[in-house]
Protein backbone atom coordinates (compact mmCIF):
# COMPACT_ATOMS: atom_id res chain seq x y z
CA UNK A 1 -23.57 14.71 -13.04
CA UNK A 2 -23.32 14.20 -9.22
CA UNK A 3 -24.60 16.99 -6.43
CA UNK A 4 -22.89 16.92 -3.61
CA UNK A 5 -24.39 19.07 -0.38
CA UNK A 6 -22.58 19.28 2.73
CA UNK A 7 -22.59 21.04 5.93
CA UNK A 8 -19.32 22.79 7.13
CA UNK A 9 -18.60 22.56 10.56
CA UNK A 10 -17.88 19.58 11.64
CA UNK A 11 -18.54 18.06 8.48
CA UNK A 12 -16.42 19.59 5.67
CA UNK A 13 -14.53 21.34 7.91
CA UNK A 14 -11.86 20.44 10.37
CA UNK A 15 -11.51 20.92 13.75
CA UNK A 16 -9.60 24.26 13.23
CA UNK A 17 -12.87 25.65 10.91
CA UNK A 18 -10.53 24.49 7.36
CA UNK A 19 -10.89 22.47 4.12
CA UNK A 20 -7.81 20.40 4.73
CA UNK A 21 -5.58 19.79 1.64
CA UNK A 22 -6.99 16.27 1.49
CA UNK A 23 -10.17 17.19 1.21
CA UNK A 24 -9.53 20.34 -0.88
CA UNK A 25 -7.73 17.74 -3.14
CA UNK A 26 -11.25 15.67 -3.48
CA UNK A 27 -13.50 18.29 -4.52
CA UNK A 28 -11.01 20.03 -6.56
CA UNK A 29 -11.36 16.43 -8.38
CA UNK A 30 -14.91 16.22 -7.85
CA UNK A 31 -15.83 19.25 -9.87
CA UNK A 32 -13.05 18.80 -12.46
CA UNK A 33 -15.66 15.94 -13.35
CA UNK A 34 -18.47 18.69 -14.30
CA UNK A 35 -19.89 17.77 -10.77
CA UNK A 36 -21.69 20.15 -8.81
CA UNK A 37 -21.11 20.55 -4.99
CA UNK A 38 -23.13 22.94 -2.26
CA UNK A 39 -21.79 24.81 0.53
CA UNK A 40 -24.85 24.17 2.97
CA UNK A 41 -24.76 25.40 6.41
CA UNK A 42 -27.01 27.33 8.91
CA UNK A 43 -24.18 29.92 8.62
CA UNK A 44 -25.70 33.39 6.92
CA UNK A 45 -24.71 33.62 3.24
CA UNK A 46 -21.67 35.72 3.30
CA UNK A 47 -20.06 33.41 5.97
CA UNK A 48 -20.43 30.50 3.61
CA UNK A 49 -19.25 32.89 0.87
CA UNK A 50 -15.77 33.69 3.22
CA UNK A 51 -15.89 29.87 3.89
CA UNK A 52 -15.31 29.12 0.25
CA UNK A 53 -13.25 31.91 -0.72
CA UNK A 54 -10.62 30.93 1.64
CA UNK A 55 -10.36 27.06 1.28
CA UNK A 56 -9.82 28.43 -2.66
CA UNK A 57 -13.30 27.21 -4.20
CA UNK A 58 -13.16 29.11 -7.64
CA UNK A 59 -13.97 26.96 -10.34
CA UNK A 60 -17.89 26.61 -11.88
CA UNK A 61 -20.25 24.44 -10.49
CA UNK A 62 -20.53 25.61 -6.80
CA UNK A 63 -23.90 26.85 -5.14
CA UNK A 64 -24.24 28.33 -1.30
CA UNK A 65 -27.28 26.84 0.64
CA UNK A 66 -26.98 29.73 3.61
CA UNK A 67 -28.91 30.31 6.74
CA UNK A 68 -30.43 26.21 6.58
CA UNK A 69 -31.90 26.75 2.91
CA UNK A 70 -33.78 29.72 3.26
CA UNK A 71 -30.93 31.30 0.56
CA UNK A 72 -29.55 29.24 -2.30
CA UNK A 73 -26.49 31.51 -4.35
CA UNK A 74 -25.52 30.68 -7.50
CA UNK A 75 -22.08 31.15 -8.21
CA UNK A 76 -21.61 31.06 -11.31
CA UNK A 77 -24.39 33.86 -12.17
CA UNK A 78 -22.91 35.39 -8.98
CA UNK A 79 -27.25 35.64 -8.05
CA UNK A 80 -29.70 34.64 -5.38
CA UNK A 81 -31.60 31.93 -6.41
CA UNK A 82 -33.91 31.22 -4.10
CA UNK A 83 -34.62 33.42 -0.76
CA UNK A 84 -37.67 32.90 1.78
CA UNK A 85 -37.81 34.90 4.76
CA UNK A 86 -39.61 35.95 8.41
CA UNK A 87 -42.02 38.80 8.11
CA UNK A 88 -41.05 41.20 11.26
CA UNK A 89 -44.08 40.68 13.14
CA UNK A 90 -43.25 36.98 13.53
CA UNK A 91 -39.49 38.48 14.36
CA UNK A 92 -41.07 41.10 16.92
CA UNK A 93 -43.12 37.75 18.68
CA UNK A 94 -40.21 35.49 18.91
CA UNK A 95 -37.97 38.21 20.30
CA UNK A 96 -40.59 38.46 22.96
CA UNK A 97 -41.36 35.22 23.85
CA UNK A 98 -36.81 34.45 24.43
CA UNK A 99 -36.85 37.86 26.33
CA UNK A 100 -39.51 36.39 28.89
CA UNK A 101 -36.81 33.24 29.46
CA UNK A 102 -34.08 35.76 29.19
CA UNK A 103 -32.95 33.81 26.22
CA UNK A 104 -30.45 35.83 23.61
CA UNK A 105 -31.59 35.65 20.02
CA UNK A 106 -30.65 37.80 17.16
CA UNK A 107 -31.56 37.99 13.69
CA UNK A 108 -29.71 39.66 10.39
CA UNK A 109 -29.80 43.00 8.26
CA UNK A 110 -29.89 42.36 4.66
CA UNK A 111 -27.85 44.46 2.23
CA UNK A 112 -27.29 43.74 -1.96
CA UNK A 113 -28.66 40.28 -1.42
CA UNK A 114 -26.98 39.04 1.63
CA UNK A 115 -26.64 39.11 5.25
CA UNK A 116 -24.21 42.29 6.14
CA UNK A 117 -25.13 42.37 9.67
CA UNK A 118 -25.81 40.64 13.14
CA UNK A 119 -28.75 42.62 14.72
CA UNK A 120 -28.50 42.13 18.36
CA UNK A 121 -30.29 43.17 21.73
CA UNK A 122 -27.28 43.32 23.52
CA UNK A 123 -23.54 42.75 23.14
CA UNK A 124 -23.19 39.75 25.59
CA UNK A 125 -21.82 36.24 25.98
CA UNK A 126 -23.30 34.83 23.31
CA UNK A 127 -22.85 36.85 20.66
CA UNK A 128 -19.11 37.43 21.37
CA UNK A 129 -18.94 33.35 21.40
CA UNK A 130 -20.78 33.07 17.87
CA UNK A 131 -18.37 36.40 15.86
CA UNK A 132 -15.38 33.56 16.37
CA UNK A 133 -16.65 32.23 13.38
CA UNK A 134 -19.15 34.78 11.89
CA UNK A 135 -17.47 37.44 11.35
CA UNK A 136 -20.28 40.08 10.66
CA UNK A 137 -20.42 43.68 11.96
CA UNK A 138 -22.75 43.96 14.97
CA UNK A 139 -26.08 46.26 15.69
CA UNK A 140 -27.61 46.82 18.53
CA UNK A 141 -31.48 47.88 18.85
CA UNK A 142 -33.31 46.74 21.67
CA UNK A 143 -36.30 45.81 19.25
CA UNK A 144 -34.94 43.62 16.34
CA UNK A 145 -37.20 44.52 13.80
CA UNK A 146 -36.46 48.45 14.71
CA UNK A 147 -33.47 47.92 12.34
CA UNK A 148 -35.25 46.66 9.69
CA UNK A 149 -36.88 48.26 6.76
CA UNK A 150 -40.49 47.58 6.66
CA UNK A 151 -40.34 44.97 3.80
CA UNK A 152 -37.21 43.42 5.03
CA UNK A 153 -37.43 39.99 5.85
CA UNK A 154 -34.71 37.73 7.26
CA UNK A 155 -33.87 34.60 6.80
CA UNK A 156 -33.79 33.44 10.19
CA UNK A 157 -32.84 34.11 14.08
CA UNK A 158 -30.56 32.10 15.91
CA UNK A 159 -31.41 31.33 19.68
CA UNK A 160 -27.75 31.05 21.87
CA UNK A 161 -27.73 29.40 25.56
CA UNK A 162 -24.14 29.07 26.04
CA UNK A 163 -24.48 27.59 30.03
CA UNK A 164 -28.66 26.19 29.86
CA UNK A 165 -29.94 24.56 27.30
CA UNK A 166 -33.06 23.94 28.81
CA UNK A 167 -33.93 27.68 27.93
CA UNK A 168 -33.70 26.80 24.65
CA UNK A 169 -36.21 23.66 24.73
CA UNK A 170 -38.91 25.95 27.09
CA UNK A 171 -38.78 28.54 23.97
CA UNK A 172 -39.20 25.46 21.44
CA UNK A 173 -42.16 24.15 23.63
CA UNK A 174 -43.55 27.85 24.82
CA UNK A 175 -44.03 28.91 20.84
CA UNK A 176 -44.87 25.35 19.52
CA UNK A 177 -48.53 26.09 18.77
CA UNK A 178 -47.95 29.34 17.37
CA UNK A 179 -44.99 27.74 15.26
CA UNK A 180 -47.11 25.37 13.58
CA UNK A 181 -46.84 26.20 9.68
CA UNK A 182 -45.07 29.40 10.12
CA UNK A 183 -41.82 28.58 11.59
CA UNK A 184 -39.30 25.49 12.34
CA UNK A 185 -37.22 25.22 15.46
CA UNK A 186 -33.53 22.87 14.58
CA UNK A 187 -30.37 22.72 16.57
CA UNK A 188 -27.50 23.64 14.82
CA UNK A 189 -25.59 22.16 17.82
CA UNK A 190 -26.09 21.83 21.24
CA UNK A 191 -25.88 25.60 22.11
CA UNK A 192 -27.78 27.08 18.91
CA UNK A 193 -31.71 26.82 18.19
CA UNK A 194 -31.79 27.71 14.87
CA UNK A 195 -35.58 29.65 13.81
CA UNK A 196 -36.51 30.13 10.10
CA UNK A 197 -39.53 29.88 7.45
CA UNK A 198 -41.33 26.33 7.87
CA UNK A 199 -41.38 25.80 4.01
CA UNK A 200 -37.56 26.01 4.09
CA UNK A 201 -34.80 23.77 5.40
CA UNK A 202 -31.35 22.24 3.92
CA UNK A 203 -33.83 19.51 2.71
CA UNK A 204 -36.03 21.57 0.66
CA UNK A 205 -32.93 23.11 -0.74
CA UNK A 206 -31.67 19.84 -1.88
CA UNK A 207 -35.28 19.20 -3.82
CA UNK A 208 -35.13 22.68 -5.05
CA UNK A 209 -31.54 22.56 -6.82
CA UNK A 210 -32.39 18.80 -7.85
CA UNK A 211 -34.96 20.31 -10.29
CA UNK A 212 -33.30 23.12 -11.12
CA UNK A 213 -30.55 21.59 -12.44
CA UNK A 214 -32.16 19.08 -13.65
CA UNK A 215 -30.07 16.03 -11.62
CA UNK A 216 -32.25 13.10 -10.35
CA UNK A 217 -32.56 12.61 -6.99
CA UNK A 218 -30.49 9.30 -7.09
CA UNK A 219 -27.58 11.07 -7.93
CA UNK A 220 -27.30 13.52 -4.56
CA UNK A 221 -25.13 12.88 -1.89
CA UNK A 222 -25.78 15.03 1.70
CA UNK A 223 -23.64 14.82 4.28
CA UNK A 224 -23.90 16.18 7.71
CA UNK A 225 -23.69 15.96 11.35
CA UNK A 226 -26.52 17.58 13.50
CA UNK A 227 -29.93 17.82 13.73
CA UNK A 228 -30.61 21.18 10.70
CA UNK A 229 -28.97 18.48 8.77
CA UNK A 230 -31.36 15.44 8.80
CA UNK A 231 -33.90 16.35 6.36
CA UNK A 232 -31.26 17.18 3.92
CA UNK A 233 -29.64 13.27 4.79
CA UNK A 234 -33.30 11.98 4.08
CA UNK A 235 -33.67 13.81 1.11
CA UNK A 236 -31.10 13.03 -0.54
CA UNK A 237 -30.40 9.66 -3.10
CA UNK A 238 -27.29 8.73 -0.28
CA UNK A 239 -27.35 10.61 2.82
CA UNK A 240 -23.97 10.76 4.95
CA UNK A 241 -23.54 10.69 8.60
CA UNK A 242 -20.29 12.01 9.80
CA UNK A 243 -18.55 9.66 12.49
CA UNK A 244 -18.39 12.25 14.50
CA UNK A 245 -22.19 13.12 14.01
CA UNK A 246 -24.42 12.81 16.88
CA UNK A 247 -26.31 9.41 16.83
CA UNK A 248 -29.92 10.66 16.03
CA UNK A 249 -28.07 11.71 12.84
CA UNK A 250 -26.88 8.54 12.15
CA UNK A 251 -29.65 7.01 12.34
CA UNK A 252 -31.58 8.78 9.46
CA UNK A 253 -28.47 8.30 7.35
CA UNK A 254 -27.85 5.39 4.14
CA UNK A 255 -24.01 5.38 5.79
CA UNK A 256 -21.97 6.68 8.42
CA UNK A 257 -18.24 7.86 7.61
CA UNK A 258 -15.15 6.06 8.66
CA UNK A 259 -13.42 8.44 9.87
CA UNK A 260 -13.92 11.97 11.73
CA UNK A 261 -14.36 15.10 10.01
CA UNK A 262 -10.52 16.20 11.10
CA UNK A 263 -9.92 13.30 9.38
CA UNK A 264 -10.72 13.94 6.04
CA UNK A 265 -14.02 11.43 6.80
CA UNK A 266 -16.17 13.17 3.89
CA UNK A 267 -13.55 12.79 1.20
CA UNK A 268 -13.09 9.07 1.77
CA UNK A 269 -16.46 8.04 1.91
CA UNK A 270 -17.58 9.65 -1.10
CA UNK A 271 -14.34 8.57 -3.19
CA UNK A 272 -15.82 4.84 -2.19
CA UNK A 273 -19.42 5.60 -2.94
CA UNK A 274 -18.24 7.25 -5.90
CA UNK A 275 -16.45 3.76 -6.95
């Protein structure tokens, strides 16, 4: 048995957010095989979950990784797995620390086990630029954690600088001490600080489902193409760099696809590592 792990955009998906019919093709082949492949993404759970519905992902062996590995889904049990979270005073502290830099960040209500809603500050720029592909209901409360239940505790916030990203490296240095052991600070992409538990990442997830299914190391494959996905491409027994992936990826990577990721570059590379 082989685990596969890969990221979506930009990475399993096209340029127009799809699983093209060539790569559909490949895993529908892949897990034919009694393979087991994993949706992971810094995407919230239920955005994975419409991710896979409608590229037509039904058959057994298929696990979510949502939110960078802070929430692994099993779909066959149709469970959570694994879930680790931010208590709300570390939400409260990081809301303050963007608002002195003027920085949008937002975080997620949790409902039946998955993320049901984007809590927001404000309905601005950024969060109408991130619903074109999450496609969650919005909130508004001026203090995050005022829409949270007391023992709620999400799996991450997501910074947005849509025209500065040098707000978004002052708010990585301003709460580096404070982060230390408590939280980790990735880009997503060049517009998106992603903020979740320290113990978690798309590379612990990869160790985590390893064991529990029981699948050596030296048969995972990762592929990805920005920085949340590195430790997953370190982890793993053959990590993949997209061609398309931005060169600090590449270099933490065993190989480095062919082609693009609108050109079906996952699916060839792992039919010839799979020779």
């Amino acid at each position: 048995m082989k685990l596969l792990f890969t990221d979506l955009d930009d990475t399993l998906l096209n340029n127009k957010s799809q699983v093209s019919p060539g790569t559909k093709a490949f895993l529908d082949a892949f897990l034919a095989a009694g393979n087991r492949l994993v949706l992971s993404s810094g995407r919230p759970l239920s955005s994975v979950m419409e991710v896979k519905e409608s590229a037509g992902l039904h058959q057994p062996g298929i696990f979510l990784s949502g939110s960078n590995g802070t929430r692994i889904y099993d779909c066959d049990k149709q469970c959570t797995i694994l879930k680790k979270g931010l208590p709300l005073p570390w939400v409260s502290y990081l809301q303050n620390q963007a608002k002195d830099l003027s920085l949008h960040i937002h975080t997620y209500r949790e409902k039946d086990g998955e993320e049901d809603a984007i809590i927001t500050p404000t309905d601005d720029e950024e969060i109408v630029f991130y619903r074109r592909k999450i496609h969650l209901p919005l909130i508004l409360s001026e203090q995050l954690a005022d829409a949270l239940d007391d023992d709620d505790t999400p799996c991450k916030m997501l910074a947005i600088s849509l025209h500065n990203p040098d707000k978004l490296e002052s708010f990585r240095s301003n709460i580096a001490a404070w982060a230390k052991n408590k939280v980790r600070t990735i880009y997503s992409n060049n517009k998106y600080l992603e903020v979740y538990p320290w113990d978690a990442g798309k590379g612990s997830s990869l160790l985590f489902l390893s064991d529990y299914l029981g699948v050596p190391i030296s048969d995972t494959y990762a592929a990805g193409d920005a920085e949340n996905d590195i430790s997953m491409l370190t982890a793993a027994g053959c990590g993949i760099a997209m061609k398309n992936a931005a060169d600090t990826v590449k270099a933490h990577a065993d190989v480095v696809t062919d082609l693009t990721n609108d050109q079906d570059g996952l699916a060839d590379m792992m039919r010839k590592l799979l020779l």
